[in-house]
Protein backbone atom coordinates (compact mmCIF):
# COMPACT_ATOMS: atom_id res chain seq x y z
CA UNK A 1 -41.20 -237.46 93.90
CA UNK A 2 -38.03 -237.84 96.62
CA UNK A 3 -37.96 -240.72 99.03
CA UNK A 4 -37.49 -238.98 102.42
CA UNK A 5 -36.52 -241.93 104.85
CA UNK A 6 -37.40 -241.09 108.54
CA UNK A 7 -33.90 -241.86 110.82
CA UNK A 8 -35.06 -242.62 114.53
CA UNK A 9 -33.29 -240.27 116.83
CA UNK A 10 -31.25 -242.69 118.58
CA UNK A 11 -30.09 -244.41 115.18
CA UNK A 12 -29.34 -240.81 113.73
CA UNK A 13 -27.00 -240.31 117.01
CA UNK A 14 -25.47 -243.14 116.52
CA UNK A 15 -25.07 -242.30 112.95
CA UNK A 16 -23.21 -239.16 113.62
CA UNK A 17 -21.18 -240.44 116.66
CA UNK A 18 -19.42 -242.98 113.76
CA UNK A 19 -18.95 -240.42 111.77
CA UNK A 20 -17.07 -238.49 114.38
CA UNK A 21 -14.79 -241.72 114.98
CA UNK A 22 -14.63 -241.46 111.21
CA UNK A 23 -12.93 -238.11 111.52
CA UNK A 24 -10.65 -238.92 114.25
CA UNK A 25 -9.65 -241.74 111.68
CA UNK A 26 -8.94 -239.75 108.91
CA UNK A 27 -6.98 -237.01 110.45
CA UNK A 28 -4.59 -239.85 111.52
CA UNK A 29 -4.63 -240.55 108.07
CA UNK A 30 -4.10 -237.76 106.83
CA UNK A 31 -1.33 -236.85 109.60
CA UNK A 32 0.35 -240.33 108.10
CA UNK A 33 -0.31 -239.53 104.21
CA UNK A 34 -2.39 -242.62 104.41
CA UNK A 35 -4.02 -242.09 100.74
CA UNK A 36 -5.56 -245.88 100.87
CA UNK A 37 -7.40 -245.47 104.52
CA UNK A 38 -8.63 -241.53 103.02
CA UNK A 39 -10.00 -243.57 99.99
CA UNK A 40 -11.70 -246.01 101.77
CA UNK A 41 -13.31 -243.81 104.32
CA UNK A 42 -14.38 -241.61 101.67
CA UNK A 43 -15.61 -244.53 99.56
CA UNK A 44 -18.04 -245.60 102.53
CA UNK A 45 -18.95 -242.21 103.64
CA UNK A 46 -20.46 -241.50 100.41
CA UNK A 47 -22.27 -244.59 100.19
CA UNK A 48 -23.87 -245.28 103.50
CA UNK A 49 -24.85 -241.07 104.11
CA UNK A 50 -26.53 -241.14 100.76
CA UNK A 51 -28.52 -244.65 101.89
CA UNK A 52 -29.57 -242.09 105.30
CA UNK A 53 -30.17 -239.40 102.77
CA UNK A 54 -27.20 -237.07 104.06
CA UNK A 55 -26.71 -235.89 100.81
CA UNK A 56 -24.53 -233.13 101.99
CA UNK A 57 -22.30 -236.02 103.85
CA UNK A 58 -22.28 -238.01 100.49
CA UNK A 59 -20.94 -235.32 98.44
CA UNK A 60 -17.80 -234.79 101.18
CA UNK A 61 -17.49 -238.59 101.04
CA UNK A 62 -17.27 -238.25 96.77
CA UNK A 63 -14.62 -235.18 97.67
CA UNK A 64 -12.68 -237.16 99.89
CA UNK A 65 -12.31 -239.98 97.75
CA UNK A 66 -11.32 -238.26 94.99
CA UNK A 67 -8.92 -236.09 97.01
CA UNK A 68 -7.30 -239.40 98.07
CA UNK A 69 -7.48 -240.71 94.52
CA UNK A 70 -5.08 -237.96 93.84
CA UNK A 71 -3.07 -238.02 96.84
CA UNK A 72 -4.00 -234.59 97.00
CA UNK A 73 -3.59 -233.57 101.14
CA UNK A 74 -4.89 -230.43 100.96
CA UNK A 75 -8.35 -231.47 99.41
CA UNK A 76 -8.60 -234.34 102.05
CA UNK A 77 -8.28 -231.58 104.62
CA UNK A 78 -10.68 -229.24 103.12
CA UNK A 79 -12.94 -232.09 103.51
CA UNK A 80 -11.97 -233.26 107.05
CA UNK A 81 -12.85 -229.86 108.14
CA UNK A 82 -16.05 -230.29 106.56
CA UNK A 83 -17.23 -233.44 108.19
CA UNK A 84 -16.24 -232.19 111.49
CA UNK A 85 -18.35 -229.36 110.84
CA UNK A 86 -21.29 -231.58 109.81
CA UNK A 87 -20.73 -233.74 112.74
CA UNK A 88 -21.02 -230.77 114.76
CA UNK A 89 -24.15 -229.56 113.37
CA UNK A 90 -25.78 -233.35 113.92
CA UNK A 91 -24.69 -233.23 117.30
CA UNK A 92 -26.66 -229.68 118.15
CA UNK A 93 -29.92 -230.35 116.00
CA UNK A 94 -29.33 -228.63 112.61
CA UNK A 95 -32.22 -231.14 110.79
CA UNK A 96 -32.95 -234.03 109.09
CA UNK A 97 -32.10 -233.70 106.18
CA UNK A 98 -28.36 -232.55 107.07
């Protein structure tokens, strides 16, 4: 049986608005061949979206991490692009389970 946790709307906005400043962050990061902040971000990404049950979010966090693990800037980018785009799907209502 899965544990579905129910995210209030307002926390789940919140949620994805950090995870937009996330982006911003990284793509600095990237920009400066920062390998350590790319790490990090990753690192947290894929812990706290799999505690919210964004398993999709989790798995770019595990990508990103090991993309920075092997300084390895076009990986990183490949998944930059995909947490914009699942910021952008938060932000116009593509589900709960995301």
């Amino acid at each position: 049986m899965e544990f579905a946790m129910k995210i209030p709307d307002e926390m789940r906005k919140k949620y994805t608005e950090r995870r937009a400043r996330d982006a911003e962050e990284l793509a600095r990061a990237l920009e400066a061949g920062d390998f350590t902040v790319l790490e990090k971000v990753g690192h947290q990404l894929r812990g706290n979206a799999a505690t919210f049950g964004y398993e999709p979010l989790a798995e770019i966090g595990r990508k990103m991490e090991m993309a920075a693990e092997k300084h390895c800037s076009q990986e990183a980018e490949e998944c930059l692009f995909a947490l914009k785009a699942w910021v952008q799907e938060q932000a116009f209502g593509a589900g709960e389970d995301g």
